[in-house]
Protein backbone atom coordinates (compact mmCIF):
# COMPACT_ATOMS: atom_id res chain seq x y z
CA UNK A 1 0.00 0.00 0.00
CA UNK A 2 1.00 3.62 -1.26
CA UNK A 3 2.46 6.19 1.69
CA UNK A 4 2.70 8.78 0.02
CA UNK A 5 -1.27 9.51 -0.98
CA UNK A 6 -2.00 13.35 -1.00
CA UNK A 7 -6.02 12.60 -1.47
CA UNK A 8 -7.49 9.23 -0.47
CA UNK A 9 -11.05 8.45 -1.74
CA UNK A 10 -13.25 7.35 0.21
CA UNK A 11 -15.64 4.07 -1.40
CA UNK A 12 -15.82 4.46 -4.90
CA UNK A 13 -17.93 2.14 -6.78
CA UNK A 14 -17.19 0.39 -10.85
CA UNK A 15 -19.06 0.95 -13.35
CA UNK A 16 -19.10 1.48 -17.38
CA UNK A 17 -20.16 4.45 -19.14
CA UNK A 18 -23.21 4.36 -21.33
CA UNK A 19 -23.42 7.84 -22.61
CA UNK A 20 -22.69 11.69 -21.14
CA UNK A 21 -25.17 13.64 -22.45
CA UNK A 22 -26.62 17.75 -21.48
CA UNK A 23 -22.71 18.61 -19.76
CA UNK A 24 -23.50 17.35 -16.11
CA UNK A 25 -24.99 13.46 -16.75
CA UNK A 26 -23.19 10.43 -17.21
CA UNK A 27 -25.34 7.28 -17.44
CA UNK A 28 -23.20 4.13 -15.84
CA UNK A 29 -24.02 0.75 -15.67
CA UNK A 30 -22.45 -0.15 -12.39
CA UNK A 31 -20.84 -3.46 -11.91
CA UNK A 32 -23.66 -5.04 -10.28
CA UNK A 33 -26.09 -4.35 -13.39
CA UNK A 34 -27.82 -1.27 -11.96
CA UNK A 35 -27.54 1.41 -13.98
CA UNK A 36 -27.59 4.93 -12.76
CA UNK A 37 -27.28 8.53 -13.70
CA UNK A 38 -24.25 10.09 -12.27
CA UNK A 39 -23.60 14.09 -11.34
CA UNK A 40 -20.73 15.23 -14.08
CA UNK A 41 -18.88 18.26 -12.61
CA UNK A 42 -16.70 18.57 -15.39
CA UNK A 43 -18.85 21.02 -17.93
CA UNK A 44 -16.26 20.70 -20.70
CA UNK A 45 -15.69 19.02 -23.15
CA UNK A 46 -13.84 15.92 -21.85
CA UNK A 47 -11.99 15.22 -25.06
CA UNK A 48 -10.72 12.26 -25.44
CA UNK A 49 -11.61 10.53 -21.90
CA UNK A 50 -15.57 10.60 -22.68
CA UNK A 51 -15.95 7.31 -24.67
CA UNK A 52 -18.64 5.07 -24.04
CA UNK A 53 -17.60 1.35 -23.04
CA UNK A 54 -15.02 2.91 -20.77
CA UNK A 55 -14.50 1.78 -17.22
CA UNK A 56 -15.44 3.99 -14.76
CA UNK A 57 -15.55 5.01 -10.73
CA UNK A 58 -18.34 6.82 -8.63
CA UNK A 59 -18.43 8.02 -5.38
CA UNK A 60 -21.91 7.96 -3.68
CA UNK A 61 -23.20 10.80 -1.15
CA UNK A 62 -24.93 10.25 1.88
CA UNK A 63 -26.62 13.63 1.43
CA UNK A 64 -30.66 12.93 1.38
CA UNK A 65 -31.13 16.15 -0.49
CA UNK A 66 -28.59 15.62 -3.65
CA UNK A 67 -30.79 14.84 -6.68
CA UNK A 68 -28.11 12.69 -8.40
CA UNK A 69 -26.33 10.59 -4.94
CA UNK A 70 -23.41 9.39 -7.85
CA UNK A 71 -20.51 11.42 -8.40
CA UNK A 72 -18.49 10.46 -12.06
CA UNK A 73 -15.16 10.35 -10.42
CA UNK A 74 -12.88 9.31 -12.73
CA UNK A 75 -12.51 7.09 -16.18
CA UNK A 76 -10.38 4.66 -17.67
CA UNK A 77 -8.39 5.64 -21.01
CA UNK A 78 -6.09 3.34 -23.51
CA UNK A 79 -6.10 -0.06 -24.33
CA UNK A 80 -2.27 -1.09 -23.74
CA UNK A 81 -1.52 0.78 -21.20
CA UNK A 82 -5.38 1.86 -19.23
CA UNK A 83 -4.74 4.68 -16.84
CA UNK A 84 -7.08 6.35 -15.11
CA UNK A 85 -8.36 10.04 -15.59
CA UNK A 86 -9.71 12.31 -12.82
CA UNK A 87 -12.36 14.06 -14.21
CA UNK A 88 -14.05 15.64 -11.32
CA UNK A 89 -13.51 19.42 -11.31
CA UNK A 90 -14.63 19.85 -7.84
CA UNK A 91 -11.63 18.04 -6.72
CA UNK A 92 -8.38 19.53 -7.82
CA UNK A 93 -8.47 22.45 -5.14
CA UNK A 94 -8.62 20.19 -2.92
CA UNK A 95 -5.65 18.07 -3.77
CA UNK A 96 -3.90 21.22 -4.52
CA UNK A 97 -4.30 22.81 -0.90
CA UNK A 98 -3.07 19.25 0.66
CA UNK A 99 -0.07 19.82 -1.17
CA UNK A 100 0.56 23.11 -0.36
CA UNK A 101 0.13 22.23 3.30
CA UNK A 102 2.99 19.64 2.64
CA UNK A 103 4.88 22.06 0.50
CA UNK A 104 5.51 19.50 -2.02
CA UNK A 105 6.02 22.10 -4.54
CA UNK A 106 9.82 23.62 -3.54
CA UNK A 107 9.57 26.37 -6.66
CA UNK A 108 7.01 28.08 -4.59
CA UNK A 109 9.82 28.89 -1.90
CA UNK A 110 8.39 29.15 1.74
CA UNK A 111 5.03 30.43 1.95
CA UNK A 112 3.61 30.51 5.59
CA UNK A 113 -0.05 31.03 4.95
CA UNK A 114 -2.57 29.57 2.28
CA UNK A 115 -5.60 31.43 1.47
CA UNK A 116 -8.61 30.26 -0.52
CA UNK A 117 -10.20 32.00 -2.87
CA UNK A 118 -8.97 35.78 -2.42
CA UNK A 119 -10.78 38.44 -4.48
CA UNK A 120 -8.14 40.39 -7.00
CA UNK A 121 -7.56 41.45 -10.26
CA UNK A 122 -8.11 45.22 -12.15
CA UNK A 123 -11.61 45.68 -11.12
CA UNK A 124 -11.62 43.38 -8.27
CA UNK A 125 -14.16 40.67 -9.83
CA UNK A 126 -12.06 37.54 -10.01
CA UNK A 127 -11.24 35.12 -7.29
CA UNK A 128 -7.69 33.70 -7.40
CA UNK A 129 -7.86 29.82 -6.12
CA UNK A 130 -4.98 30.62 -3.67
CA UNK A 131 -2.91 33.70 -2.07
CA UNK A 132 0.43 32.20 -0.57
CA UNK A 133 2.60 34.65 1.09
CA UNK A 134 5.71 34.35 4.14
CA UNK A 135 8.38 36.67 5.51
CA UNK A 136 8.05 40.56 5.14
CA UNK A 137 10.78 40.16 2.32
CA UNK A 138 9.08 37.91 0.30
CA UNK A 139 6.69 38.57 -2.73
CA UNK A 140 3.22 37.38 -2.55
CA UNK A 141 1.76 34.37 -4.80
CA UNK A 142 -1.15 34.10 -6.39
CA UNK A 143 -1.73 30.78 -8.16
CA UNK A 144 -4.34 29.45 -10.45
CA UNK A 145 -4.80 25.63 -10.64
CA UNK A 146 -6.06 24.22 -14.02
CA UNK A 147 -7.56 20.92 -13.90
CA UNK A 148 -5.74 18.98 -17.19
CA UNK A 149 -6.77 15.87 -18.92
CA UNK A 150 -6.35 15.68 -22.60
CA UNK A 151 -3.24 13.93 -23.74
CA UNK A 152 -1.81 13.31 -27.28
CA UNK A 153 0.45 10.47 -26.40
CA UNK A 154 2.52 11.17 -23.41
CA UNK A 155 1.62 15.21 -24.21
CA UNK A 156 -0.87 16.52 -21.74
CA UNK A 157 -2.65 19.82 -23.22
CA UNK A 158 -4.80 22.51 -21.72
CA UNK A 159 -7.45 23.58 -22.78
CA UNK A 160 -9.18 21.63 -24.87
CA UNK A 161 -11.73 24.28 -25.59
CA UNK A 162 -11.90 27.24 -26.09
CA UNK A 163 -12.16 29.05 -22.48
CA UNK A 164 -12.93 32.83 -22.24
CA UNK A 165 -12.66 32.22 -18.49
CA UNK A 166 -9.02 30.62 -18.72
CA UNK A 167 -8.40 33.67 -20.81
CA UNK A 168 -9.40 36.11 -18.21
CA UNK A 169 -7.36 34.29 -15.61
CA UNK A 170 -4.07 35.00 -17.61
CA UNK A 171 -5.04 38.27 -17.73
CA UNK A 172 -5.24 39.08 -14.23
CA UNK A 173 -2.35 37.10 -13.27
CA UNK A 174 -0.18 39.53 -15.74
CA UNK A 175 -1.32 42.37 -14.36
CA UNK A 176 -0.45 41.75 -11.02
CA UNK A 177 2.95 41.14 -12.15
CA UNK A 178 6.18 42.60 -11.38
CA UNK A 179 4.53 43.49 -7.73
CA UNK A 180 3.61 39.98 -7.24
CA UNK A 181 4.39 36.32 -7.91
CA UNK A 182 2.09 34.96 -10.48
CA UNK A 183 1.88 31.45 -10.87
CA UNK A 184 -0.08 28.81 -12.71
CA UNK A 185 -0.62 25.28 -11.83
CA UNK A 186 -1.36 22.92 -14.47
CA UNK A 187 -2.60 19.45 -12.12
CA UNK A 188 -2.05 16.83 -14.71
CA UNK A 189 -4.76 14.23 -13.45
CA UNK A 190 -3.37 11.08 -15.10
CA UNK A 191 -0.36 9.71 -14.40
CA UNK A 192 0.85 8.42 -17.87
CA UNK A 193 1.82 12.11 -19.31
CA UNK A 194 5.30 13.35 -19.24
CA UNK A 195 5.00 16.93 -21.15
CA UNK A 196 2.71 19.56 -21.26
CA UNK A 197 1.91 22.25 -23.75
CA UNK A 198 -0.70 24.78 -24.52
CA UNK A 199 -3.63 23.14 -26.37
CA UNK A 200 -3.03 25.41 -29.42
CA UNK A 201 -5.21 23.66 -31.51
CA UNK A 202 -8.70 23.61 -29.25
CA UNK A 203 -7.87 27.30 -28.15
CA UNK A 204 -5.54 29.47 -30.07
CA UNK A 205 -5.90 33.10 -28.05
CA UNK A 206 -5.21 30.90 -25.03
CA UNK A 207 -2.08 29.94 -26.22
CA UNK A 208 -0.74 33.01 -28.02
CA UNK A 209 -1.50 34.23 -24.26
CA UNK A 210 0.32 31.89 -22.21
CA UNK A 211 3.59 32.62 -24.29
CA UNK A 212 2.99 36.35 -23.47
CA UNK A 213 2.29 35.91 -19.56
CA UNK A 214 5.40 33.69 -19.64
CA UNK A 215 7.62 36.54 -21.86
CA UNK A 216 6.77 38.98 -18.67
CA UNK A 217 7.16 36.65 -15.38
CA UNK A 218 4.19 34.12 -15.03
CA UNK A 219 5.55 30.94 -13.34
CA UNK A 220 4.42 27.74 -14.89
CA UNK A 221 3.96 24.67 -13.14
CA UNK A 222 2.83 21.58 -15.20
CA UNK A 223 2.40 19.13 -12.02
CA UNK A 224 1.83 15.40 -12.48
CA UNK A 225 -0.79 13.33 -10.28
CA UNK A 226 -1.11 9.80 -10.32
CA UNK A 227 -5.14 8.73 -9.80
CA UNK A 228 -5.94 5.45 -8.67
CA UNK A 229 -9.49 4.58 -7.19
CA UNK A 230 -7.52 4.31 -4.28
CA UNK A 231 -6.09 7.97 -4.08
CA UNK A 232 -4.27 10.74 -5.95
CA UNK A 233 -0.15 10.90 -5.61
CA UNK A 234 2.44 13.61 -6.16
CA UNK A 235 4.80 12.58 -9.19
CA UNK A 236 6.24 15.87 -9.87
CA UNK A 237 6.69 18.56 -12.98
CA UNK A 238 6.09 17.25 -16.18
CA UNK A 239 8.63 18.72 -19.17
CA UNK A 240 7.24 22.31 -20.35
CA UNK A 241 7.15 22.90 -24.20
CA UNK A 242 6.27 26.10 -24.38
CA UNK A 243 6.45 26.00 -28.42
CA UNK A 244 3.80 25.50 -30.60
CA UNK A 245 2.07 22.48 -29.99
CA UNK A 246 2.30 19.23 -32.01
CA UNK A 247 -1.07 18.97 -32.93
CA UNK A 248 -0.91 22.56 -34.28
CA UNK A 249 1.74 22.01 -36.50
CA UNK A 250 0.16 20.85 -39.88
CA UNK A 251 -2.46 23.01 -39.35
């Protein structure tokens, strides 16, 4: 058994996906023949770890007023080598702040205090997922975590759609910049990806924007987790091409 778990799930129960359909239902077959329609928190996409037939995990509430008790937790992608995707959006956070309390990430230098959701930005109507600061001397960090699951090969890519909201982040994160730290955290949730790039291909702007937050100070952390249905591990930074992405190239 693993010691080094960040997140540990609690039950989670197997299933196979029929079809996820309207952004936020997944319709499972579970492993005992019951099938069941499963809460999807992940609104996107989901390209390329969506196909029906796949193996799948839920986690079940105990809360009597939750329309939908099954959570999709995470799926099962490739044929030679399955690995498993965490695809719950409500979740990275939370495996982010555990590691922060650990300070598994040593580029971030040492912070004292973590807090949540801190209002910033030009006109003071974003939320950054997490303020970091520590000694009088030190700069403060605000860092943006990215839930990432799309993979070409051992590639991981983000976004895989276009997102006007991940725009906006990048935005505010370079304009807090030189005064500030400005950081972005890329949680790989699959452990079989080795790179990351911008998905140049599914969003464009997004990428053209990333280079330009990069050219001026933006700190990029492409962080690999390991999901099991047993729990989530650290496996540290994955290799960051910051150059036009493969999948962009013949295009």
């Amino acid at each position: 058994m693993r010691s080094d778990w960040i997140y540990r799930y609690s039950t989670l129960y197997p299933g196979i996906l029929l079809r996820r359909y309207k952004r936020f239902f997944a319709d499972i077959e579970l492993a005992t023949g019951e099938v069941i329609t499963a809460h999807c928190a992940n609104t996107g996409p989901m390209t390329g770890v969506c196909t029906p037939g796949s193996l799948v995990q839920v986690s079940l509430s105990n809360n009597p007023k939750r329309k939908l008790p099954y959570t999709l937790e995470m799926i099962q992608v490739g044929d030679n080598e399955p690995t498993w995707v965490g695809i719950n959006t409500a979740l990275p956070n939370q495996v982010v702040k555990l590691a922060l309390e650990k300070h598994l990430f040593p580029q971030l230098g040492n912070y004292s205090q973590i807090k949540g959701e801190v209002v910033y930005g030009l006109d003071k109507s974003s939320r950054v997922d997490f303020l970091l600061t520590g000694s009088d001397t030190e700069l403060p960090i605000y860092l943006e975590v990215k839930n990432t699951t799309w993979a070409q090969g051992r590639l991981a890519l983000f976004p895989d759609t276009v997102t006007t909201r991940g725009q906006k982040h990048l935005r505010e994160l370079m304009g807090i910049l030189p005064d500030s730290r400005a950081v972005m955290l890329y949680l790989i949730n699959r452990g079989d990806c080795t790179q990351f790039a911008p998905g140049d291909c599914a969003d464009p702007l997004y990428g053209k924007m990333l280079r330009e937050a990069v050219a001026i100070g933006l700190e990029v952390l492409p962080c690999r987790f390991d999901t099991k249905p047993e729990g989530i591990c650290y496996l540290g930074l994955a290799d960051f091409i910051l150059s036009m992405s493969p999948l962009n190239i013949n295009k």
